[in-house]
N, C-alpha and C. Protein backbone atom coordinates (compact mmCIF):
# COMPACT_ATOMS: atom_id res chain seq x y z
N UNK A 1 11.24 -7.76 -11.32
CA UNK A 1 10.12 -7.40 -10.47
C UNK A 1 10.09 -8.33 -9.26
N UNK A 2 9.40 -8.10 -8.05
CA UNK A 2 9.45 -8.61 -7.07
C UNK A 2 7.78 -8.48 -6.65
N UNK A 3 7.38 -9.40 -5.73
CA UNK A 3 6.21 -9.61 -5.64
C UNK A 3 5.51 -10.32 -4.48
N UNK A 4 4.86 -9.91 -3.25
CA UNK A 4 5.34 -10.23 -2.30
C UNK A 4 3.75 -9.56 -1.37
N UNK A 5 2.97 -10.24 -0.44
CA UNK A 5 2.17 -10.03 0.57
C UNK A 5 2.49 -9.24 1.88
N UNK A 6 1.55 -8.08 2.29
CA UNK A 6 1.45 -7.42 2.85
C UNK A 6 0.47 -7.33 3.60
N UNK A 7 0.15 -7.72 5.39
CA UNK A 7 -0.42 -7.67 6.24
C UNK A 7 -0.36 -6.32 6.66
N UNK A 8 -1.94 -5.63 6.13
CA UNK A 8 -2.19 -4.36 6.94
C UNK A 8 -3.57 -4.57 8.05
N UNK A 9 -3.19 -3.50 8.94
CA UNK A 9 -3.59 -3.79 10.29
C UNK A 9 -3.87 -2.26 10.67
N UNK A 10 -4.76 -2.23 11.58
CA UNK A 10 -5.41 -0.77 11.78
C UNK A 10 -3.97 0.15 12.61
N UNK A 11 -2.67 -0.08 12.41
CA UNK A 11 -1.77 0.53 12.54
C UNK A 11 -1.33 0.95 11.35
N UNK A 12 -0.88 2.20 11.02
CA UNK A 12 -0.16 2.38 9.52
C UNK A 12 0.77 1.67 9.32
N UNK A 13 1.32 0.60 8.11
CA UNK A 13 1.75 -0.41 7.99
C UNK A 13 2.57 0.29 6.87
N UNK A 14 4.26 0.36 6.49
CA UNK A 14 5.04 0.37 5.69
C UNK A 14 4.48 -0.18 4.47
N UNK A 15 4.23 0.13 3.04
CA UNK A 15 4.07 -1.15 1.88
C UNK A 15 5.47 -0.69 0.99
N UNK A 16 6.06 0.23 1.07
CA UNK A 16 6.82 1.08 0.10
C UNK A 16 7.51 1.65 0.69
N UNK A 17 8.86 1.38 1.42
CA UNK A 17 9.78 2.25 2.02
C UNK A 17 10.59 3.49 1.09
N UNK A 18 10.94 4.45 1.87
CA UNK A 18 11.51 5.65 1.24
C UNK A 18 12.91 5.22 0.63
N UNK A 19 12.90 5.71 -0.79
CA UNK A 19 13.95 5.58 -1.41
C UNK A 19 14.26 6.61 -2.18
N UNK A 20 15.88 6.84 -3.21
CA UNK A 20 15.68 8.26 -3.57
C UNK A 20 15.45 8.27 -5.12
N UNK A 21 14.97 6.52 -5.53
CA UNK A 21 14.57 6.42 -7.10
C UNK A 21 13.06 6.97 -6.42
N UNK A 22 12.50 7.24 -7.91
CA UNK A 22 10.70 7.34 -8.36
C UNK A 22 10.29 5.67 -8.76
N UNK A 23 9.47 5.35 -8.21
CA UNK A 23 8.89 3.84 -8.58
C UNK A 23 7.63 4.07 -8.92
N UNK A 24 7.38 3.11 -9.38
CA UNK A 24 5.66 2.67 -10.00
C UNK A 24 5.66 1.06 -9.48
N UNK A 25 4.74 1.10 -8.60
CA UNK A 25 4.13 -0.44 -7.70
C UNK A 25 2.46 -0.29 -8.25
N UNK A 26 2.62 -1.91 -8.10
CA UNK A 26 1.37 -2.29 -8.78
C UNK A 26 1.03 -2.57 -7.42
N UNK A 27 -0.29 -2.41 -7.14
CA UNK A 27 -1.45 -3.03 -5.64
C UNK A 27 -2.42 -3.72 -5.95
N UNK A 28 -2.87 -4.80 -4.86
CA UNK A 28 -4.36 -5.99 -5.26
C UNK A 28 -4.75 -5.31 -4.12
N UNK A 29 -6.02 -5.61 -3.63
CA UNK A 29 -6.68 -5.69 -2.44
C UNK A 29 -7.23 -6.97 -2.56
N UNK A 30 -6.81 -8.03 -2.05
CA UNK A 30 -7.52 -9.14 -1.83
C UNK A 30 -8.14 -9.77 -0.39
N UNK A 31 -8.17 -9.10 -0.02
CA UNK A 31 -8.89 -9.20 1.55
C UNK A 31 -10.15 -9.24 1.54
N UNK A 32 -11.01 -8.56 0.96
CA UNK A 32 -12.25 -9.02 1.40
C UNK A 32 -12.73 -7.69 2.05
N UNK A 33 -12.30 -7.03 2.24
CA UNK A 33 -12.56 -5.64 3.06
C UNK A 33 -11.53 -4.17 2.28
N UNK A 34 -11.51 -3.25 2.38
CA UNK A 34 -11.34 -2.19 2.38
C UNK A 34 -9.83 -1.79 3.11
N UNK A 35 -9.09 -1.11 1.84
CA UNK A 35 -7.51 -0.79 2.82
C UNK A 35 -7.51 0.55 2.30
N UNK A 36 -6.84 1.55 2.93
CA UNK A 36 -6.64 3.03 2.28
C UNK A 36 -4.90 3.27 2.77
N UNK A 37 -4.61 3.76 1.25
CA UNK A 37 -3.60 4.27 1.05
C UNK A 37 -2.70 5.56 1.37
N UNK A 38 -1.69 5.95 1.46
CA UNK A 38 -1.75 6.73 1.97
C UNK A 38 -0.06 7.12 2.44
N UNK A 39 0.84 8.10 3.13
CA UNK A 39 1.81 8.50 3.31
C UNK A 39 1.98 8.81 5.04
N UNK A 40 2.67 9.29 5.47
CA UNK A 40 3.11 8.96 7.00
C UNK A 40 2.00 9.35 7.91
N UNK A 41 0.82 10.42 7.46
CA UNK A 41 -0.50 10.63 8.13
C UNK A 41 -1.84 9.71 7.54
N UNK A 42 -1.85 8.31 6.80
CA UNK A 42 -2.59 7.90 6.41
C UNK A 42 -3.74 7.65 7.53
N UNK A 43 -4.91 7.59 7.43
CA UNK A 43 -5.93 6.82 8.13
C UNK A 43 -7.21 6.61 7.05
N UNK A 44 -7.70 5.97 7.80
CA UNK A 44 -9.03 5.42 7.09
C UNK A 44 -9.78 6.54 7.12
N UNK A 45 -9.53 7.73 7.08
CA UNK A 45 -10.77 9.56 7.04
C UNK A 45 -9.69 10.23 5.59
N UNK A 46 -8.33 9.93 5.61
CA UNK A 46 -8.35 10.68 4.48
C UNK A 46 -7.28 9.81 3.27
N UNK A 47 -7.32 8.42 3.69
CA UNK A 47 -6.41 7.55 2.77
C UNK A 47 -7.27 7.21 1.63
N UNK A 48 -6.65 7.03 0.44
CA UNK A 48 -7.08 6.55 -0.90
C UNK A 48 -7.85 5.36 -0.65
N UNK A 49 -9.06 5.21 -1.13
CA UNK A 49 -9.60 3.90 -0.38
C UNK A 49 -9.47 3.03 -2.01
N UNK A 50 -8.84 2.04 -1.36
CA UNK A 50 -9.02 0.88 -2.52
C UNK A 50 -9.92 -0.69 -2.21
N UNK A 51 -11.00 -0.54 -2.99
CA UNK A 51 -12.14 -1.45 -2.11
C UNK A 51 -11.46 -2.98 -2.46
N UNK A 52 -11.96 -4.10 -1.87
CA UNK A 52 -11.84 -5.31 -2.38
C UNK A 52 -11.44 -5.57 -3.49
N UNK A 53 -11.13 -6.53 -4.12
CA UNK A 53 -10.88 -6.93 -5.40
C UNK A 53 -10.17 -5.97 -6.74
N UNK A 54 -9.95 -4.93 -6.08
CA UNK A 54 -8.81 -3.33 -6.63
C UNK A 54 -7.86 -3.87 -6.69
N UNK A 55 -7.32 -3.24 -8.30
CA UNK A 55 -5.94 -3.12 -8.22
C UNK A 55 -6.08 -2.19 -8.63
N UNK A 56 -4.47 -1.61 -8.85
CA UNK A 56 -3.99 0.00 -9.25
C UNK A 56 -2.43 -0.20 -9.48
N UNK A 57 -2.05 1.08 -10.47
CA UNK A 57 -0.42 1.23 -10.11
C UNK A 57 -0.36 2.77 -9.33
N UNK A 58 0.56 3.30 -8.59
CA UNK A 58 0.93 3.96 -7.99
C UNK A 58 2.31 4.44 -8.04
N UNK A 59 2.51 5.51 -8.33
CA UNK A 59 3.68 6.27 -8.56
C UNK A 59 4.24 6.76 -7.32
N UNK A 60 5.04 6.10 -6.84
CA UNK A 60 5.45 6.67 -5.52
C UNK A 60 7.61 7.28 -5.71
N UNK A 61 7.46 8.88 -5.23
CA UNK A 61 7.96 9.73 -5.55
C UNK A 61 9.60 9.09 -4.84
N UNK A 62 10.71 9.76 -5.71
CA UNK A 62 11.68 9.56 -4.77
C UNK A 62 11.98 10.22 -3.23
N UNK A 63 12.38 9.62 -2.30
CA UNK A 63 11.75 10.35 -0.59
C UNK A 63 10.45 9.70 -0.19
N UNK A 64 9.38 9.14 -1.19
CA UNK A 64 8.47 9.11 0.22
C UNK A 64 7.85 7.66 0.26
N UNK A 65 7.44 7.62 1.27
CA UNK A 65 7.31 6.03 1.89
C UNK A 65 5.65 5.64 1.76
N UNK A 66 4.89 4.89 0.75
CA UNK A 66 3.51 4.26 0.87
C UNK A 66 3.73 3.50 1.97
N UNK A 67 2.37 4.32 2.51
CA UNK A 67 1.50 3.11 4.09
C UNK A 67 -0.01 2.69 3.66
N UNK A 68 -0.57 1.73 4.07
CA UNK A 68 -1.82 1.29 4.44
C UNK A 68 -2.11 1.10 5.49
N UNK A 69 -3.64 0.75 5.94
CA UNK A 69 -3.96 1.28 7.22
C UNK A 69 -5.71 0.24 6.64
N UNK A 70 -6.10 -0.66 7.77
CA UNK A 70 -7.58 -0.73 7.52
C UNK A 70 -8.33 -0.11 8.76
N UNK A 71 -9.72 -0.41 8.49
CA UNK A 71 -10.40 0.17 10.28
C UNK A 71 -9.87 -0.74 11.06
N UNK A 72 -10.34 -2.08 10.94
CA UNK A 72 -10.51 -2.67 11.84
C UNK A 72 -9.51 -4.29 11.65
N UNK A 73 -9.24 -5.40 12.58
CA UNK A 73 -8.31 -6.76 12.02
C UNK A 73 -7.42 -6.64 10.58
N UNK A 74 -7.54 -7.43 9.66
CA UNK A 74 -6.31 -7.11 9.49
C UNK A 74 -6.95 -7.43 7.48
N UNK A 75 -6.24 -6.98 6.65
CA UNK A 75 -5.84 -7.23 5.46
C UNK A 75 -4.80 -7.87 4.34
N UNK A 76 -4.95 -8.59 3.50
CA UNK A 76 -4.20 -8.86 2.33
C UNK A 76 -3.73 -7.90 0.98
N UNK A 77 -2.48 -7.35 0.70
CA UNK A 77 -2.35 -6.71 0.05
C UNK A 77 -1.16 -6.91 -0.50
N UNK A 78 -1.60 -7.53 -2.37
CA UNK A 78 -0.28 -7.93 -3.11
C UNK A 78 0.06 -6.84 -3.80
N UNK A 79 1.88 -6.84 -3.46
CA UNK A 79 2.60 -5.22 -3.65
C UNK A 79 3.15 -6.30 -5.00
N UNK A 80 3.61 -5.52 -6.16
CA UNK A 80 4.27 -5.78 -7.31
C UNK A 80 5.26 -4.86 -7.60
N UNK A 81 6.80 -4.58 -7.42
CA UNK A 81 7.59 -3.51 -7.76
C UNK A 81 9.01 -3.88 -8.00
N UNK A 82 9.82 -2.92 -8.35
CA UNK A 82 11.02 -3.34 -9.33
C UNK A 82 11.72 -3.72 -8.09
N UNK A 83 12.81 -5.18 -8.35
CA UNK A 83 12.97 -5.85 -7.91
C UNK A 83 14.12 -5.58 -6.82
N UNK A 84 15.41 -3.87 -8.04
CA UNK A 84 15.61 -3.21 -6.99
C UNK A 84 15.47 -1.93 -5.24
N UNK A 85 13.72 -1.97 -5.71
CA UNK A 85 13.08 -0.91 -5.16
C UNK A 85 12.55 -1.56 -3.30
């Protein structure tokens, strides 16, 4: 496993690049604010909202790429996933 911080920013931000395995990533929200999840049209109107202090796992498909996105400055978000992924 690999394990590793992620600065999201009110630009859609890569967390999970496209690959052609199926993965399962674990997510924190430790920021203090609100990040939403989401695929190459993510925004804060129709991304998965994961509030503060959230975690989750997430099944992300072979082909497609997890983004985050906050409203506004910027966020902390610890990604957890297989170490070849």
């Amino acid at each position: 496993m690999k394990s590793f911080a992620v600065t999201v920013n009110a630009t859609a931000t890569t967390i999970v690049p496209a690959d052609n395995d199926t993965r399962t990533v674990y997510l924190h929200n430790e920021s203090g604010g609100s990040i939403y999840l989401g695929g190459s049209d993510v925004s804060t109107a129709n991304g998965y909202h994961l509030k503060n202090n959230e975690t989750m796992s997430v099944v992300v498909p072979g082909g497609s790429t997890l983004r985050a996105i906050v409203a506004s400055g910027t966020a902390t978000l610890i990604v957890l996933r297989p170490s070849d992924a």
